[in-house]
N, C-alpha and C. Protein backbone atom coordinates (compact mmCIF):
# COMPACT_ATOMS: atom_id res chain seq x y z
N UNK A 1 -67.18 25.68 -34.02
CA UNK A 1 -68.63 25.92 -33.97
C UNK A 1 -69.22 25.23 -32.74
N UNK A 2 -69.83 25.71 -32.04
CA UNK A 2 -70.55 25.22 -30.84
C UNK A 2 -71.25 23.98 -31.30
N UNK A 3 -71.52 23.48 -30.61
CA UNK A 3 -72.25 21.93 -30.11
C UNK A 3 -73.95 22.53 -30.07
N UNK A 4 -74.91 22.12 -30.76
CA UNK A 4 -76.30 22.28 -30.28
C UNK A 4 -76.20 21.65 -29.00
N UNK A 5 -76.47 22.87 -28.11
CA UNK A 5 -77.33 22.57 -26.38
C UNK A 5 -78.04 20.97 -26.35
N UNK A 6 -78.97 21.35 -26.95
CA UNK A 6 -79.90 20.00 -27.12
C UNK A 6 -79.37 18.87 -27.01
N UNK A 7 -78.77 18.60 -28.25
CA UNK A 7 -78.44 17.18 -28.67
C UNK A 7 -76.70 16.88 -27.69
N UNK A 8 -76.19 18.05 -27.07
CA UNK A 8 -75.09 17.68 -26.54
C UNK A 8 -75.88 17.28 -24.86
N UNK A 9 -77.05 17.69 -24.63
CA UNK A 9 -77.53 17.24 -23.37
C UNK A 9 -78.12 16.06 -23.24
N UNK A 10 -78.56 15.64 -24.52
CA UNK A 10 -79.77 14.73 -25.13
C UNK A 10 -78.43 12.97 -25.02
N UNK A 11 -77.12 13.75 -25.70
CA UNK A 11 -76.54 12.67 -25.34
C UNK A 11 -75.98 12.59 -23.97
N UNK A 12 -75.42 13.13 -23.35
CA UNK A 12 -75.60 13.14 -22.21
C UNK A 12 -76.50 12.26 -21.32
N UNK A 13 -77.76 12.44 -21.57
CA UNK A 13 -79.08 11.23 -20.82
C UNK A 13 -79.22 10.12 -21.81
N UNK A 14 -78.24 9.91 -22.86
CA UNK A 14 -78.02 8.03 -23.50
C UNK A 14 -76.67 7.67 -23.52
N UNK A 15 -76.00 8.37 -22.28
CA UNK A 15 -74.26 7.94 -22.08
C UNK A 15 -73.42 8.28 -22.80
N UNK A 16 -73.53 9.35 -24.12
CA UNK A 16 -72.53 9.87 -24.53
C UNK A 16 -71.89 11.08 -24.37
N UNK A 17 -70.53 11.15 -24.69
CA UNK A 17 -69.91 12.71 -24.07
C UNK A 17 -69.02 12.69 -25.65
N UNK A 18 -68.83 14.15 -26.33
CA UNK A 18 -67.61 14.55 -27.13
C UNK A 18 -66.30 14.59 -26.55
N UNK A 19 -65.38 14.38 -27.41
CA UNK A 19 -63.92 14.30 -27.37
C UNK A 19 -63.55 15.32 -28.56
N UNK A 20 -62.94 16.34 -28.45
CA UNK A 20 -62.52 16.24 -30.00
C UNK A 20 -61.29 15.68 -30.41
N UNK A 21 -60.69 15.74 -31.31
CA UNK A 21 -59.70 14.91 -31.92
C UNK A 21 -58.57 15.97 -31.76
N UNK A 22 -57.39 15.88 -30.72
CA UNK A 22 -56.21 16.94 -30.60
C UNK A 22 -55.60 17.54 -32.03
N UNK A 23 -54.89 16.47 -32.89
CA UNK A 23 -54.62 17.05 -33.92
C UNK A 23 -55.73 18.23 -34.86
N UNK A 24 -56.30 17.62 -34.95
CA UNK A 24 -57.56 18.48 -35.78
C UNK A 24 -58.68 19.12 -35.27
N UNK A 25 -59.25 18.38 -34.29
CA UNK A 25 -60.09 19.56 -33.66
C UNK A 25 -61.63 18.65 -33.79
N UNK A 26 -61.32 17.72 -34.76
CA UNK A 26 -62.95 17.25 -34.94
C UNK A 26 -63.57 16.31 -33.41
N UNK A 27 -64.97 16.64 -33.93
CA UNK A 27 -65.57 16.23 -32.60
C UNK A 27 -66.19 14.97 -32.95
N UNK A 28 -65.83 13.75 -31.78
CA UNK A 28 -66.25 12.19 -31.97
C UNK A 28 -67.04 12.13 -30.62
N UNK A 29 -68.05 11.00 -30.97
CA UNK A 29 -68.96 10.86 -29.57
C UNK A 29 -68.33 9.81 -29.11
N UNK A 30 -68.51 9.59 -27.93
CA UNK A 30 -67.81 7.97 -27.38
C UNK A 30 -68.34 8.01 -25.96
N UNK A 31 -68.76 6.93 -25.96
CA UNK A 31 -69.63 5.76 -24.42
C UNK A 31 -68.73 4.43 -24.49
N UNK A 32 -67.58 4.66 -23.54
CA UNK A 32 -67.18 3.69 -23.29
C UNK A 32 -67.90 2.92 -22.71
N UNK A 33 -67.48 1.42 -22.31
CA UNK A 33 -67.80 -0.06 -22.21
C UNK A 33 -66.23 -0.72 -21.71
N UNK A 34 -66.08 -0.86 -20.41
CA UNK A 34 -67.17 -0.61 -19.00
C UNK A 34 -66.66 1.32 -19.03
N UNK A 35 -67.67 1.83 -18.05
CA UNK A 35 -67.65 3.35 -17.88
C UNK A 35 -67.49 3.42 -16.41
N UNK A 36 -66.18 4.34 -16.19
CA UNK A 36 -65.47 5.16 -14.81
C UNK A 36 -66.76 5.74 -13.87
N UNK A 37 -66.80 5.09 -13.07
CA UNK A 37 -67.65 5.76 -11.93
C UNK A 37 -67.25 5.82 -10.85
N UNK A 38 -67.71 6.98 -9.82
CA UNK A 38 -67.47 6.84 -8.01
C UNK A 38 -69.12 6.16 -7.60
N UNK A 39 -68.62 5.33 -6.73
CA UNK A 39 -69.52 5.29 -5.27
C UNK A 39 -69.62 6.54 -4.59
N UNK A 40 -70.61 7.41 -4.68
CA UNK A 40 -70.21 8.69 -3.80
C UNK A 40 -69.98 8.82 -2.33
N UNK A 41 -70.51 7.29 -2.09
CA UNK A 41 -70.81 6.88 -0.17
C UNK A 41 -69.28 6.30 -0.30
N UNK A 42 -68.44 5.74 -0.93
CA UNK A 42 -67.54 4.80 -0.96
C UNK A 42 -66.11 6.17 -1.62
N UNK A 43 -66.09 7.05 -1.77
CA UNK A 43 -65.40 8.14 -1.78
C UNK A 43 -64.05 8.11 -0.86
N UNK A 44 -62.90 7.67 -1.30
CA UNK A 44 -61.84 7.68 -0.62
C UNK A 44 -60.97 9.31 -0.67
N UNK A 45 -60.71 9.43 0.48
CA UNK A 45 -59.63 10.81 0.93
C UNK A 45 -58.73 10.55 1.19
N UNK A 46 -57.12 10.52 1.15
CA UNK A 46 -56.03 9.94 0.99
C UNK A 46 -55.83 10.78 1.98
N UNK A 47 -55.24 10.21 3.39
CA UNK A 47 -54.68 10.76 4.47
C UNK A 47 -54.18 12.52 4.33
N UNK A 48 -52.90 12.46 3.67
CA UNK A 48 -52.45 13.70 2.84
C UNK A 48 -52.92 14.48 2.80
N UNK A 49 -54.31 14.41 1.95
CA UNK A 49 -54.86 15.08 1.37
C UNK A 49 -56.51 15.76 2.62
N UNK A 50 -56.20 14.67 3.55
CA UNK A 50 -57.38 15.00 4.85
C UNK A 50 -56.57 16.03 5.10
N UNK A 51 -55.39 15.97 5.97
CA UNK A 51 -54.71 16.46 6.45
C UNK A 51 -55.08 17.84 5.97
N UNK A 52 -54.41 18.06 4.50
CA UNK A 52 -54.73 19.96 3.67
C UNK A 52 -56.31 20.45 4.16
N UNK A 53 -57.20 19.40 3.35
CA UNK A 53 -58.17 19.45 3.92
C UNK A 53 -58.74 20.18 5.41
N UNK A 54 -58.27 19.92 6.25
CA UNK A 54 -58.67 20.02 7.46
C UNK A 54 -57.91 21.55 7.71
N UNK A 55 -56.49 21.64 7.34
CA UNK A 55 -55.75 23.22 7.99
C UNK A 55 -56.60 24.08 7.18
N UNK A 56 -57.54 23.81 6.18
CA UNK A 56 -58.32 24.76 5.14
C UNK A 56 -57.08 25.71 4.73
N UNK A 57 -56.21 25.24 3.89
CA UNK A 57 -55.43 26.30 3.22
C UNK A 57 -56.21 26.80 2.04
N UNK A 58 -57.76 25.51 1.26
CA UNK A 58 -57.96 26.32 0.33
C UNK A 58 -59.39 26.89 0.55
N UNK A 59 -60.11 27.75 -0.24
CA UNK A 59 -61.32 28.13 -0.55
C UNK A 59 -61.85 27.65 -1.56
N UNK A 60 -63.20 27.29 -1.43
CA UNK A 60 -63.91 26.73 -2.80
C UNK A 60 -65.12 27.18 -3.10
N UNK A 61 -65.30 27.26 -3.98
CA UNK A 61 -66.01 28.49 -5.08
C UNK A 61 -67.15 27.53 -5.98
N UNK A 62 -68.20 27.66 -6.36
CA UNK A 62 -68.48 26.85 -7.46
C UNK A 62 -68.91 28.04 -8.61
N UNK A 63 -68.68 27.74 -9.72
CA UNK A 63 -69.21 28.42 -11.03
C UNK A 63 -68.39 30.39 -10.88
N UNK A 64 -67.76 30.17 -10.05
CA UNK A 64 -66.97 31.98 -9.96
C UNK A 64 -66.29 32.04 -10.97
N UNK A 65 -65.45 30.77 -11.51
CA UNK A 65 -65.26 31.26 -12.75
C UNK A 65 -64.81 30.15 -14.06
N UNK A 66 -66.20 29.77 -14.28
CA UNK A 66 -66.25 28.77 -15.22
C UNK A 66 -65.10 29.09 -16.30
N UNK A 67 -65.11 30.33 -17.02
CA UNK A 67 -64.58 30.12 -17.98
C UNK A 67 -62.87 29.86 -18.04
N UNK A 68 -62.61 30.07 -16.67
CA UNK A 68 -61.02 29.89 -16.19
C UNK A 68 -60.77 28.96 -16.12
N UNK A 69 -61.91 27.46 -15.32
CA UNK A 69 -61.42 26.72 -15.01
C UNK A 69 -61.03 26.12 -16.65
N UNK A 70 -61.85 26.12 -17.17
CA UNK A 70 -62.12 25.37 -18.60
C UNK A 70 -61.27 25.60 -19.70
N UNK A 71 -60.91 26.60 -19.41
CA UNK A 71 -59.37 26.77 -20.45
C UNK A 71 -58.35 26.32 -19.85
N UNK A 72 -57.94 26.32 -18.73
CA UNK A 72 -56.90 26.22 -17.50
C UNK A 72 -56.90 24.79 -17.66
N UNK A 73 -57.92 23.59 -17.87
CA UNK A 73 -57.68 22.28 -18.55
C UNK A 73 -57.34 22.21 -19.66
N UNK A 74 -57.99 22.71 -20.66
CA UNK A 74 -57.54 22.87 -21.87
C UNK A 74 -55.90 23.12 -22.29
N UNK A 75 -55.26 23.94 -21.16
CA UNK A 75 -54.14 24.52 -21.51
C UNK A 75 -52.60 23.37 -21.32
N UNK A 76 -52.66 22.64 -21.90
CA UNK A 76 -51.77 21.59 -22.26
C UNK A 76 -51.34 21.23 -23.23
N UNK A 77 -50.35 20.65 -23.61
CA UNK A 77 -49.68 20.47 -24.93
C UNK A 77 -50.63 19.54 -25.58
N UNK A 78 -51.13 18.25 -25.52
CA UNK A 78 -52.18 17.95 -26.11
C UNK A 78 -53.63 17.51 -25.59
N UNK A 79 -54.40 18.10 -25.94
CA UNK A 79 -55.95 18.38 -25.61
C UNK A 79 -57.23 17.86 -26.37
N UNK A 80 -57.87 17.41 -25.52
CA UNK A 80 -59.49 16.90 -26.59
C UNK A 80 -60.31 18.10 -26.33
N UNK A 81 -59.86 19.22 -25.59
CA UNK A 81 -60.68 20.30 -25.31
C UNK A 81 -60.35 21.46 -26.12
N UNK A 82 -61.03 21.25 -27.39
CA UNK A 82 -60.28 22.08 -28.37
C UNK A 82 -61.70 23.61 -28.24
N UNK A 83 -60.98 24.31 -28.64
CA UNK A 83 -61.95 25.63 -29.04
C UNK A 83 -63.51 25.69 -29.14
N UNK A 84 -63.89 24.78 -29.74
CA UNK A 84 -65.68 24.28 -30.05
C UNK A 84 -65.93 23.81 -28.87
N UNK A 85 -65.26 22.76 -28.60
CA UNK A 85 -65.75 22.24 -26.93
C UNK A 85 -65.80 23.47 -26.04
N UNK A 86 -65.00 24.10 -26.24
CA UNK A 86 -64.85 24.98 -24.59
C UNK A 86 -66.06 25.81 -24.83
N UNK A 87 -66.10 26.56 -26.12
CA UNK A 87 -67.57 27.64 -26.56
C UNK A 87 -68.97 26.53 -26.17
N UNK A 88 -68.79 25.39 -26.46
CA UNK A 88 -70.07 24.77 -26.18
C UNK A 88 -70.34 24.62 -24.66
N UNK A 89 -69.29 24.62 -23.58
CA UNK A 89 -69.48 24.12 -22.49
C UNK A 89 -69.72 25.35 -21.92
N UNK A 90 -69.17 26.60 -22.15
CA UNK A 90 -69.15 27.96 -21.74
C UNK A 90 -70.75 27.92 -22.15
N UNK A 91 -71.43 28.32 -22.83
CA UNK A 91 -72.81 27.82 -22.96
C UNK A 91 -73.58 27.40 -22.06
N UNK A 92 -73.31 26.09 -21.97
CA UNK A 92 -74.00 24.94 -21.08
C UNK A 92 -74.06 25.59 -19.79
N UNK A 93 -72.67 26.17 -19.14
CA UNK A 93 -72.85 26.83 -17.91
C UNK A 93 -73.86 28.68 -17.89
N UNK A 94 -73.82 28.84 -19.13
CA UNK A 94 -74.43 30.26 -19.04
C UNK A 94 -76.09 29.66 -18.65
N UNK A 95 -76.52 28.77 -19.37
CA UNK A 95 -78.10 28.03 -19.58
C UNK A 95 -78.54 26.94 -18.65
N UNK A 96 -77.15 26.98 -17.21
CA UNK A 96 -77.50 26.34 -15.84
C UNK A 96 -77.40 24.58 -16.00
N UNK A 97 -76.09 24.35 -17.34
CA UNK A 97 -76.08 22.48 -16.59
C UNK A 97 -74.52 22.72 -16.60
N UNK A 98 -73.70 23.03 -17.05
CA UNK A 98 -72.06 23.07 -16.50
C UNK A 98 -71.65 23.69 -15.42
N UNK A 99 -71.00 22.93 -14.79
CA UNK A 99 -70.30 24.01 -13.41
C UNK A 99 -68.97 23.32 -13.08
N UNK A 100 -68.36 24.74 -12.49
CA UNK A 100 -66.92 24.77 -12.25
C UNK A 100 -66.66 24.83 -10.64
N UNK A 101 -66.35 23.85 -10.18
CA UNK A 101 -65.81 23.39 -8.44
C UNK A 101 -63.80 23.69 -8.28
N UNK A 102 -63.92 24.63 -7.97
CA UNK A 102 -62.82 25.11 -7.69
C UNK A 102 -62.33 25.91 -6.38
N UNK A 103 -60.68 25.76 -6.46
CA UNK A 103 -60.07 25.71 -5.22
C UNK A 103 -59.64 26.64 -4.85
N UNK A 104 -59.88 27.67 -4.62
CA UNK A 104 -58.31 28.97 -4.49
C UNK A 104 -57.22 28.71 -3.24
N UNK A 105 -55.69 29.58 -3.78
CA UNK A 105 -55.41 29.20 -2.51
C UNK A 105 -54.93 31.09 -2.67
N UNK A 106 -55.16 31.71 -1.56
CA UNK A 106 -54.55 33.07 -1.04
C UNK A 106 -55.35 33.94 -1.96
N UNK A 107 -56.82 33.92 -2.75
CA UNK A 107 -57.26 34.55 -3.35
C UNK A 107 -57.32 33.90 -4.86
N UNK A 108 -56.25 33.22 -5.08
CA UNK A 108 -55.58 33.04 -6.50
C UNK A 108 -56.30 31.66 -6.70
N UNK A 109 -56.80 31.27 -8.21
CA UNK A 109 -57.61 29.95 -8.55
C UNK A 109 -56.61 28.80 -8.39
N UNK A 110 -56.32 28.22 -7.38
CA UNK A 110 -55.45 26.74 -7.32
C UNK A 110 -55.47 25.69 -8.35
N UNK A 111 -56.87 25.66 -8.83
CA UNK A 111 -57.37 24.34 -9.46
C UNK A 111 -58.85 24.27 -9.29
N UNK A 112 -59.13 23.39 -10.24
CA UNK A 112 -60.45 22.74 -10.11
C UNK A 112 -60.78 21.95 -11.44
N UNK A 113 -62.13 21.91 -11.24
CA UNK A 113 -62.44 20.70 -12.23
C UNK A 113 -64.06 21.30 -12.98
N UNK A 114 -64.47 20.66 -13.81
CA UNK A 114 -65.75 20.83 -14.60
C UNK A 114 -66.51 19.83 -14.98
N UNK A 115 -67.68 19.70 -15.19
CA UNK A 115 -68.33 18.72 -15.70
C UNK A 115 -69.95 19.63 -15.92
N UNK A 116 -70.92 18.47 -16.07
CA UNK A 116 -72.20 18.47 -16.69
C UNK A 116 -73.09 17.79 -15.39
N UNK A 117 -74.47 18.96 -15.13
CA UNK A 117 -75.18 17.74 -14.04
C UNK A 117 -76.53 18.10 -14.78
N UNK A 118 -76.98 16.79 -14.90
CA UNK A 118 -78.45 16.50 -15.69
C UNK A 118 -79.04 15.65 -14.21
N UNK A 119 -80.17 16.33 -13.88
CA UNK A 119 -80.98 14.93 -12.49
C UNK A 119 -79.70 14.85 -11.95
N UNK A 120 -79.45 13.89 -10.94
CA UNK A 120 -79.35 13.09 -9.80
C UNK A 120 -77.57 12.81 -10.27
N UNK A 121 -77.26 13.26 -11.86
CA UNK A 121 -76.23 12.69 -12.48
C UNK A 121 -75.13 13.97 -12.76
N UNK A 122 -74.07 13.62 -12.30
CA UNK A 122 -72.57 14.57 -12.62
C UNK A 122 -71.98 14.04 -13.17
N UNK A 123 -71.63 14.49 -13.89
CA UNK A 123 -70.96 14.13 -14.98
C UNK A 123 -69.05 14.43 -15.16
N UNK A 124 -68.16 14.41 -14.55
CA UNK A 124 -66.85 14.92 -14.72
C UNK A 124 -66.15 15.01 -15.78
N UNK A 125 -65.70 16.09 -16.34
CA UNK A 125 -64.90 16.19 -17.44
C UNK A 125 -63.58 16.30 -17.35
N UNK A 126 -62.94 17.16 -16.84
CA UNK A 126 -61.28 17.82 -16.87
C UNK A 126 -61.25 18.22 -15.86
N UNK A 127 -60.04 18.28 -15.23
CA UNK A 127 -59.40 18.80 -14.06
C UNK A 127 -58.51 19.55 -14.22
N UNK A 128 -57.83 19.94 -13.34
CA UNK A 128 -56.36 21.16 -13.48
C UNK A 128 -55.97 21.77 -12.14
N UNK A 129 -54.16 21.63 -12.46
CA UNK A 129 -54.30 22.40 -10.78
C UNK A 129 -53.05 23.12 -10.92
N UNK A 130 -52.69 24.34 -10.34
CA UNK A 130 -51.82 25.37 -10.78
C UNK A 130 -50.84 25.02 -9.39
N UNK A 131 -51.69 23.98 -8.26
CA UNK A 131 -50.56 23.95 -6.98
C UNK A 131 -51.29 22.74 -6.24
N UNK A 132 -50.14 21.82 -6.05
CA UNK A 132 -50.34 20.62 -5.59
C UNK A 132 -51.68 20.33 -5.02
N UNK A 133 -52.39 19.64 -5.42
CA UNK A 133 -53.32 19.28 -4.85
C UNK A 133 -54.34 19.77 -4.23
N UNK A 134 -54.22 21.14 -4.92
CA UNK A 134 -55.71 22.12 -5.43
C UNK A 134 -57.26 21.15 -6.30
N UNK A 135 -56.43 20.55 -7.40
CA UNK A 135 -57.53 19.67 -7.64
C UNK A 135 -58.05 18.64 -7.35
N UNK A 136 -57.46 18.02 -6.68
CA UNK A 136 -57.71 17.05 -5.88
C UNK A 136 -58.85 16.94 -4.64
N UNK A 137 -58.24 18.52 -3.67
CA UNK A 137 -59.35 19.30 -2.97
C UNK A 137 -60.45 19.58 -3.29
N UNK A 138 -60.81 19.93 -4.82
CA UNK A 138 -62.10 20.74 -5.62
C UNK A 138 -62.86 18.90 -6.03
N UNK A 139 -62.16 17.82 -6.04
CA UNK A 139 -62.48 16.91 -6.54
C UNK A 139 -63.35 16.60 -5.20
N UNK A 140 -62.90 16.17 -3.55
CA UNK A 140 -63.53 16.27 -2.73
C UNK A 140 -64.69 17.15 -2.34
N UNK A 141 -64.61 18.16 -2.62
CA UNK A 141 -65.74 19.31 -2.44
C UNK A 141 -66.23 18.61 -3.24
N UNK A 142 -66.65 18.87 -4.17
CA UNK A 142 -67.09 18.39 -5.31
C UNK A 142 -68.41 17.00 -4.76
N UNK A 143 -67.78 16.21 -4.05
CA UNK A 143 -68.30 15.36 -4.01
C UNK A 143 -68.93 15.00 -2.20
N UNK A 144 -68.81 16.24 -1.81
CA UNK A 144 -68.89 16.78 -1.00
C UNK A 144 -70.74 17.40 -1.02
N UNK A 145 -70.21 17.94 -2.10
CA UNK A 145 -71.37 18.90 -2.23
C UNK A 145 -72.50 17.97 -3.42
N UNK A 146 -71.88 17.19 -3.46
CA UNK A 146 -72.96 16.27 -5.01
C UNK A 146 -74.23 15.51 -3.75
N UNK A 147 -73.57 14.65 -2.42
CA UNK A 147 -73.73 14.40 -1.73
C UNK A 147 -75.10 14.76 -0.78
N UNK A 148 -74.75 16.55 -0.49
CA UNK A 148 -75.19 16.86 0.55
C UNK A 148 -76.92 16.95 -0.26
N UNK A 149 -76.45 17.66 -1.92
CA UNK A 149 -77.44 17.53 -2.59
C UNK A 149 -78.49 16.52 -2.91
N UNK A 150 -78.27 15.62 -2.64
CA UNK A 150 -78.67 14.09 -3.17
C UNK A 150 -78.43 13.28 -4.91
N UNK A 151 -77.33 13.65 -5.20
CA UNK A 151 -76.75 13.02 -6.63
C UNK A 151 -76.57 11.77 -6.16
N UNK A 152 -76.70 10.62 -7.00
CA UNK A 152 -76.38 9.25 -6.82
C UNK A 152 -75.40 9.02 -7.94
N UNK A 153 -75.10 9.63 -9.07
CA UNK A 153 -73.96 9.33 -9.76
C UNK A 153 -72.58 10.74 -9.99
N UNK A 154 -71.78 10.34 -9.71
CA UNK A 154 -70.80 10.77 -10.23
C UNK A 154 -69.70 9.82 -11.58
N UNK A 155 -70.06 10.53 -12.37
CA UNK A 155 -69.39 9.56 -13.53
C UNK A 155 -68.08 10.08 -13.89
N UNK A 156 -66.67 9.35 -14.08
CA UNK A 156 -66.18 10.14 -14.65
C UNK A 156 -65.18 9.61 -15.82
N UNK A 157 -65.96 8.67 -16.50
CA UNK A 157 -65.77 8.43 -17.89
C UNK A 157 -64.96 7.37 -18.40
N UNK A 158 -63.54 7.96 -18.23
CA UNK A 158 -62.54 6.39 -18.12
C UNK A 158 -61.91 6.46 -16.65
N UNK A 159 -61.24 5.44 -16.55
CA UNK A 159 -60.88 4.87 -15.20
C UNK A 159 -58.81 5.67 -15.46
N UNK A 160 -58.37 6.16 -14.41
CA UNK A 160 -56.98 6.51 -14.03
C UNK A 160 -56.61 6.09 -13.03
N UNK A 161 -55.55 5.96 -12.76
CA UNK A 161 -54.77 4.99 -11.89
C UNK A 161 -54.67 6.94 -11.10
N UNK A 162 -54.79 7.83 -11.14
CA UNK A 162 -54.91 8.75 -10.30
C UNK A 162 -56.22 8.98 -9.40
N UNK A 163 -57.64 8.55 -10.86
CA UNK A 163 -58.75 8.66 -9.84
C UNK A 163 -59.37 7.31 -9.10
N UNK A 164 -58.69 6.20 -9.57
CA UNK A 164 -58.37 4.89 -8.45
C UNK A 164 -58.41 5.46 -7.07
N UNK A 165 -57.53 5.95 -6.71
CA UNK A 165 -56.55 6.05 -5.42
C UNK A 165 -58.02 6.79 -4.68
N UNK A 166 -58.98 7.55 -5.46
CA UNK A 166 -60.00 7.96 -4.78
C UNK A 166 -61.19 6.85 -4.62
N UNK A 167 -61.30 5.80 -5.28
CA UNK A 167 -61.84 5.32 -5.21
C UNK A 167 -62.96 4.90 -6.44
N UNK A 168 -62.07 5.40 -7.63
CA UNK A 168 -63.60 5.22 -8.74
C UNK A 168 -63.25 4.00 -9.30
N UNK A 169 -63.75 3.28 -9.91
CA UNK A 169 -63.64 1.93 -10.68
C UNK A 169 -64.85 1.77 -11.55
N UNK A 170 -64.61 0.45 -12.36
CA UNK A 170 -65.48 0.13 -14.03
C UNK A 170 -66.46 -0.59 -13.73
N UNK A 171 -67.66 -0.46 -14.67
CA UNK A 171 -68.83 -1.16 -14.44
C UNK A 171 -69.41 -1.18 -15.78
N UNK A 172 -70.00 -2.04 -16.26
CA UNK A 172 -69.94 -2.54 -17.47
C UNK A 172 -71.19 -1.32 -17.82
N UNK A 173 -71.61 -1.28 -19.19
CA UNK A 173 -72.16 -0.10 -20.14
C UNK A 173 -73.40 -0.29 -19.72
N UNK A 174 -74.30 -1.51 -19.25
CA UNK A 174 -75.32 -2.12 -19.31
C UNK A 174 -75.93 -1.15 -17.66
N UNK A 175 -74.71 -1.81 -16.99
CA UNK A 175 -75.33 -1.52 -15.64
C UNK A 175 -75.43 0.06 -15.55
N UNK A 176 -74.11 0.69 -16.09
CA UNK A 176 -73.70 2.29 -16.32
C UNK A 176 -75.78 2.95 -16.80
N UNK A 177 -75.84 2.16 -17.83
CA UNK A 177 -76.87 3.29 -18.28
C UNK A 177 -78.68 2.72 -17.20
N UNK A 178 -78.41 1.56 -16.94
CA UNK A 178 -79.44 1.49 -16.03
C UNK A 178 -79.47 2.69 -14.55
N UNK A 179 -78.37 2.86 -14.33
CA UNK A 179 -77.88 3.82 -12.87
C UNK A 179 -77.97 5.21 -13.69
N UNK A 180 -77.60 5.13 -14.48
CA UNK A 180 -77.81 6.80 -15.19
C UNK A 180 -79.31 6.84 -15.56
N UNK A 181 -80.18 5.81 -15.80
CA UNK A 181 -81.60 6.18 -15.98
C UNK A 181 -82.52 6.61 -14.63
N UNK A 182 -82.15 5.78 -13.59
CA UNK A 182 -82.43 5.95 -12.37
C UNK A 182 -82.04 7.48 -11.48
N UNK A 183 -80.78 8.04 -12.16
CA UNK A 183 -80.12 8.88 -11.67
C UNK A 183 -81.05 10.53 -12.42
N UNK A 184 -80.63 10.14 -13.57
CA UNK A 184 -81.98 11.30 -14.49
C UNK A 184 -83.30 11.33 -13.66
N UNK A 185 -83.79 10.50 -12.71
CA UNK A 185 -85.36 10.44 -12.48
C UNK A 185 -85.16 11.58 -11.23
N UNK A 186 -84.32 11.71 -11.11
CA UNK A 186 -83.71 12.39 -9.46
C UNK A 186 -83.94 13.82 -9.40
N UNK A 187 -85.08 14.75 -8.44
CA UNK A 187 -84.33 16.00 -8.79
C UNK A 187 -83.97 16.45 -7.60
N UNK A 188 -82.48 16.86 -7.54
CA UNK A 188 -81.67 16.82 -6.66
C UNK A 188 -82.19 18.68 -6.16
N UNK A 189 -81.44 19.22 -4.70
CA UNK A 189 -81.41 20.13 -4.57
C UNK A 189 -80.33 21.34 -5.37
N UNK A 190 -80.16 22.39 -5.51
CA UNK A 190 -79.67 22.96 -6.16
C UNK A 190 -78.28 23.11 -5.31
N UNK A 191 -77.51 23.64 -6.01
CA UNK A 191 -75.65 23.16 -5.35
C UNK A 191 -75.84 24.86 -4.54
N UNK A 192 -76.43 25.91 -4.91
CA UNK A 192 -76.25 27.13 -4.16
C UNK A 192 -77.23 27.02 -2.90
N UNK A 193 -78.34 26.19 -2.89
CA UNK A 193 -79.43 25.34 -1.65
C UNK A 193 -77.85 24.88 -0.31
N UNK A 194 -77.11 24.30 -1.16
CA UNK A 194 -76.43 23.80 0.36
C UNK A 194 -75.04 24.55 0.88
N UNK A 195 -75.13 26.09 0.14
CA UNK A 195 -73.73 26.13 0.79
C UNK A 195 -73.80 27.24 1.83
């Protein structure tokens, strides 16, 4: 059953996001303490990954095709992105706050990623990449384009020793929701304004 719009946006602007529960499917709220964030000015690009970057092997797309990217995370042996989540987020993007930053490479969807933007605030959920470092690319755009817009947060929830290497790290719940109140006050330009 879908998520009420409302109250899944409502938490959203008091720091909470759903998980559902892999085995079963049920949906739990959770605001970690400390909470995963980027510096968006402080945004690291791993040589490597300049390098792809720069020959432009990929193309990037935003919202062409939400509902691909969002199953295409989902599609793993075990998942918090169970069936209800995906119908609720499919939603969210039909009613203009979910969007899908993705990579193609030769026509074909490489990867990308999804999240939630309320004000000034992005929110990251899931990633996925069908070829090396497709998502990784859509993660740069991404923040690329949060940037050009004027977003001051990119959140992305818990901390990975994968999204380290870009540069995100922990900041305690206190400071998290003071920067997310500041960030809600924001109204940024629209992501189709800068491309």
């Amino acid at each position: 059953m879908i998520i009420n719009p409302d109250i899944l946006l409502e938490a959203y602007r008091i720091g909470y996001f759903p998980m559902a529960e892999p085995e079963t499917g049920k949906i739990y709220w959770y605001s970690p303490d400390p909470r995963a964030i980027f510096d968006l000015n402080n945004f690291h690009v791993p040589k490597s990954l300049q390098k792809k970057l720069k020959s432009n092997i990929f193309e990037f797309e935003i919202n062409k095709n939400f509902n691909m990217v969002i199953k295409s995370c989902a599609n793993r042996d075990d998942t918090w992105i169970s069936k209800d989540i995906i119908e609720s987020y499919i939603y969210l993007n039909q009613i203009g706050y979910a969007y899908s930053f993705e990579a193609y490479y030769k026509n074909e969807l490489a990867g990308g990623l999804y999240g939630v933007a309320i004000g000034g605030a992005f929110f990251g959920e899931s990633m996925f990449h069908n070829i090396t470092d497709a998502s990784k690319a859509a993660l740069a755009f991404l923040v690329k384009t949060l940037k050009k817009c004027g977003y001051i947060l990119l959140d992305t929830q818990y901390i990975t020793p994968h999204l380290q290497k870009f540069g995100a790290y922990e900041i305690p719940k206190n400071e998290y929701l003071k920067l997310l109140k500041l960030a809600l006050s924001i109204n940024p330009l629209k992501f189709d304004e800068v491309r």
